[in-house]
N, C-alpha and C. Protein backbone atom coordinates (compact mmCIF):
# COMPACT_ATOMS: atom_id res chain seq x y z
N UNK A 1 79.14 -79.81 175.14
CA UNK A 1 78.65 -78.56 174.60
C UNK A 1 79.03 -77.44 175.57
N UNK A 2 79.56 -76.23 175.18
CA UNK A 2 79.99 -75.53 176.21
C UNK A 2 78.90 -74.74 176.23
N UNK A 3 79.32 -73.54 177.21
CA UNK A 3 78.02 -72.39 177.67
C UNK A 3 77.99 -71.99 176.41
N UNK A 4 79.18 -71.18 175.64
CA UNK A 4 78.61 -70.64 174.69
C UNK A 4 77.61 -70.90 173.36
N UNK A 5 78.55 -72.26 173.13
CA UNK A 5 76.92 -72.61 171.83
C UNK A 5 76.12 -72.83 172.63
N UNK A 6 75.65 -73.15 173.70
CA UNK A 6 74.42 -72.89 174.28
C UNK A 6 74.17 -71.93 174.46
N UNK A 7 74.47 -70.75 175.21
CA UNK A 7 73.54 -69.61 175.08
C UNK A 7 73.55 -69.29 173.19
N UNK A 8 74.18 -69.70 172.39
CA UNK A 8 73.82 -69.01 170.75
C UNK A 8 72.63 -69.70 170.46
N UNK A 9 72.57 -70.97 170.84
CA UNK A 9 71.51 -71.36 170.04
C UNK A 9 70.30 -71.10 170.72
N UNK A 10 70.18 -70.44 172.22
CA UNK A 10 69.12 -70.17 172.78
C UNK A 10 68.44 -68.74 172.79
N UNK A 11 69.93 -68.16 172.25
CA UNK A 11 69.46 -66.48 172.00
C UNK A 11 68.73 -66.35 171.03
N UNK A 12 68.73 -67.57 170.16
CA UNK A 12 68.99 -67.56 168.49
C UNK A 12 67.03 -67.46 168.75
N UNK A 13 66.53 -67.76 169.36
CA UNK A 13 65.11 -68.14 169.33
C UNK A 13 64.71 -66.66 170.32
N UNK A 14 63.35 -66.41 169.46
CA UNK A 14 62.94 -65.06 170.23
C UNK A 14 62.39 -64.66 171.67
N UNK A 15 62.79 -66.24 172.83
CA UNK A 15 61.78 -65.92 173.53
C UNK A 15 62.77 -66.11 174.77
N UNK A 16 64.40 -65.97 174.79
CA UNK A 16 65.86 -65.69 175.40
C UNK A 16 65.98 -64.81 175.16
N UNK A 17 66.47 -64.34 175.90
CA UNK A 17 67.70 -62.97 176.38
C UNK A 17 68.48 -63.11 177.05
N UNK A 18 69.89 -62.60 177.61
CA UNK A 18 70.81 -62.24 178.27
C UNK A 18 71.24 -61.47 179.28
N UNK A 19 70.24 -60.59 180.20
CA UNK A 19 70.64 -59.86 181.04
C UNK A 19 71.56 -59.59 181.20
N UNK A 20 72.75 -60.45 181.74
CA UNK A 20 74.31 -60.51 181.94
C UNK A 20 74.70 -61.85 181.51
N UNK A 21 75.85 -61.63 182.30
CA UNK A 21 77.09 -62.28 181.58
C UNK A 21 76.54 -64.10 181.49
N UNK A 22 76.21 -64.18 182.96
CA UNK A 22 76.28 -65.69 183.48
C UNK A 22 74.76 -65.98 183.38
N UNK A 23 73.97 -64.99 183.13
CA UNK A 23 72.27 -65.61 182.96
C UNK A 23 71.87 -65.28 181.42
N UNK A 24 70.91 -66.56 181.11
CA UNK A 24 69.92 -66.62 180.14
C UNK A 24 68.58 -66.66 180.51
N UNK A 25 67.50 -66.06 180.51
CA UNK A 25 66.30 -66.23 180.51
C UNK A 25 65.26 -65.58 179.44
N UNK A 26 64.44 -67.05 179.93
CA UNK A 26 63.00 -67.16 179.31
C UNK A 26 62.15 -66.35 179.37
N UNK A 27 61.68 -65.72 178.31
CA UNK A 27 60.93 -64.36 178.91
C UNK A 27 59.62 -64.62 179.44
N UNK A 28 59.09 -65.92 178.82
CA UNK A 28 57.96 -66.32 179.06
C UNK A 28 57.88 -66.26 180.84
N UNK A 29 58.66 -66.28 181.51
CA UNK A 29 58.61 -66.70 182.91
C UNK A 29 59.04 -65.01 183.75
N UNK A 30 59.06 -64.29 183.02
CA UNK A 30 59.76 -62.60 183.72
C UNK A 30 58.05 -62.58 184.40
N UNK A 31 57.99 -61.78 185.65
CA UNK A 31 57.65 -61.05 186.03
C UNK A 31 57.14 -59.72 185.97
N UNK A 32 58.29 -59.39 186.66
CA UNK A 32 58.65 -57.53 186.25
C UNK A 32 60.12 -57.16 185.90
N UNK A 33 60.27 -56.32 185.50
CA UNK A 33 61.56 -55.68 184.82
C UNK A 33 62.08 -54.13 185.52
N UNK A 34 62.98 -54.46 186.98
CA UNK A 34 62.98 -53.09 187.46
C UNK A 34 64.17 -52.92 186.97
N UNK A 35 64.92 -51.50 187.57
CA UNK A 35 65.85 -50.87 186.65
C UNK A 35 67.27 -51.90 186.68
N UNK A 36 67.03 -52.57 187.43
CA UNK A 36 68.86 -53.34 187.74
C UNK A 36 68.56 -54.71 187.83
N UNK A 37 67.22 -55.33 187.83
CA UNK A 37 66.55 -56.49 187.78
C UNK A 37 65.62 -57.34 187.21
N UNK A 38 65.48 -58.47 187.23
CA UNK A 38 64.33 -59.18 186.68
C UNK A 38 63.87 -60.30 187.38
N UNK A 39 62.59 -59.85 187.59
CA UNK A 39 61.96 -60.88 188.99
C UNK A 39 60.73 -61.93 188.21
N UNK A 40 61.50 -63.19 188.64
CA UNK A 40 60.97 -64.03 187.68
C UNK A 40 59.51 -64.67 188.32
N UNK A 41 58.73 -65.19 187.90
CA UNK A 41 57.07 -65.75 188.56
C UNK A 41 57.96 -66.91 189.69
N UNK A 42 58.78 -67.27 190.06
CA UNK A 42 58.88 -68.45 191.30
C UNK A 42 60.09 -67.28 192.15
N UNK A 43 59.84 -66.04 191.67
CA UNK A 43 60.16 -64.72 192.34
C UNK A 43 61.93 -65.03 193.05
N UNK A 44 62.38 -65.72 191.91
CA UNK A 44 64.10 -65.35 191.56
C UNK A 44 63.96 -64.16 191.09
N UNK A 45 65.41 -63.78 191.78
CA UNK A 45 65.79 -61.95 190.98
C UNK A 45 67.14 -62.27 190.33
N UNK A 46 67.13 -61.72 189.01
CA UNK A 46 67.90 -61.74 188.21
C UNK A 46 68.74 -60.39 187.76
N UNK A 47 69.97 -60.37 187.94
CA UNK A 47 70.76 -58.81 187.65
C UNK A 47 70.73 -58.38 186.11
N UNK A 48 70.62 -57.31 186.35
CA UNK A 48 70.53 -56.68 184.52
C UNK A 48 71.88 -56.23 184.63
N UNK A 49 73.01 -56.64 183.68
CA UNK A 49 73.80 -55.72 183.73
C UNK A 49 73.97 -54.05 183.17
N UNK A 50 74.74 -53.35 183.77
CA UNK A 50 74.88 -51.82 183.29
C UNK A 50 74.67 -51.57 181.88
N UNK A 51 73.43 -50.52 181.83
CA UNK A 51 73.54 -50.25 180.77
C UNK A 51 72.61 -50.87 179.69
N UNK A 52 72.41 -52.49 180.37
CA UNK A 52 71.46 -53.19 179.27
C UNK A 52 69.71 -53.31 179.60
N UNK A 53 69.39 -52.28 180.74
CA UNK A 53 68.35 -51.94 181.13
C UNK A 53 67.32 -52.03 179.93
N UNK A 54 67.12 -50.84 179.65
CA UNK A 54 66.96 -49.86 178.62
C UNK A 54 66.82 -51.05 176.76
N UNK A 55 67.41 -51.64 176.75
CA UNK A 55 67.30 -52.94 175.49
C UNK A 55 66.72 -54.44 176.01
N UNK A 56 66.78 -54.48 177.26
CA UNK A 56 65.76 -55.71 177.77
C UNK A 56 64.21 -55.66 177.94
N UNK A 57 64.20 -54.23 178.38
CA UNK A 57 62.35 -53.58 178.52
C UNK A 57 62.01 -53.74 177.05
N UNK A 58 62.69 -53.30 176.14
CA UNK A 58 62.76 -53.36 174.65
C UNK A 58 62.31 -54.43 174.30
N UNK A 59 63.32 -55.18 174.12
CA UNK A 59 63.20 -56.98 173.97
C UNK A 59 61.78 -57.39 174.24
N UNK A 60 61.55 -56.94 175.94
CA UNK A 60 60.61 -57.90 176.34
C UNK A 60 59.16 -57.18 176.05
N UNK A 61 59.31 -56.03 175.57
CA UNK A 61 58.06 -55.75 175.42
C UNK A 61 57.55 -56.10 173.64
N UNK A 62 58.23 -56.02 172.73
CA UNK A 62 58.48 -56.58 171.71
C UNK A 62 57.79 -58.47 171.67
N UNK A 63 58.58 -59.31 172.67
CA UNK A 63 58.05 -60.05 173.03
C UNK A 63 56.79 -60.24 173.27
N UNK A 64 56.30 -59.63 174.33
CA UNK A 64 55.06 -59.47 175.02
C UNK A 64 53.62 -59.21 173.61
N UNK A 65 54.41 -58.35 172.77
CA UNK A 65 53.42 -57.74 171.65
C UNK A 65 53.12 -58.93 170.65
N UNK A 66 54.70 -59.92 170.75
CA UNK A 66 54.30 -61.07 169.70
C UNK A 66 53.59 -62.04 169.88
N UNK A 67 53.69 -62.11 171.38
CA UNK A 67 52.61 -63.19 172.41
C UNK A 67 51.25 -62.92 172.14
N UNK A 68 50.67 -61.83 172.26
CA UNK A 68 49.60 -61.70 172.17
C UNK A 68 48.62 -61.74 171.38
C-alpha cells in the first residue's frame, strides 16, 4: 500500500488532516495550533505548511465543535 492511498483513506475520515506534505495527523491528539505549527499532547511539533494555517484552525475547530 503506498503513502498515498493511505493518506486518502485517512483524510477520507473527519478526524485527519494534512498539515504538509510528509505529515498526517490525528486531531484528536493536537494540542495547540500556532501559526507555522502543531504541538501535539506527547509535545511533538508538527510544521504547517505555507499558507495552510488559516484552513487547519478551520478544520480543527470544526472538529473540536463535532466532538463535543
Amino acid at each position: 500500500m503506498s503513502f498515498a492511498s493511505v493518506t486518502e483513506t485517512l483524510l477520507a475520515r473527519a478526524c485527519f488532516i494534512k498539515p504538509h506534505r510528509s505529515y498526517i495527523v490525528n486531531m484528536r491528539y493536537i494540542d495547540t495550533i500556532g501559526n507555522n505549527q502543531i504541538t501535539l499532547q506527547i509535545l511533538s511539533t508538527i510544521p504547517i505548511a505555507q499558507g495552510k494555517t488559516r484552513e487547519i484552525k478551520e478544520r480543527y475547530l470544526a472538529f473540536q465543535m463535532e466532538e463535543a
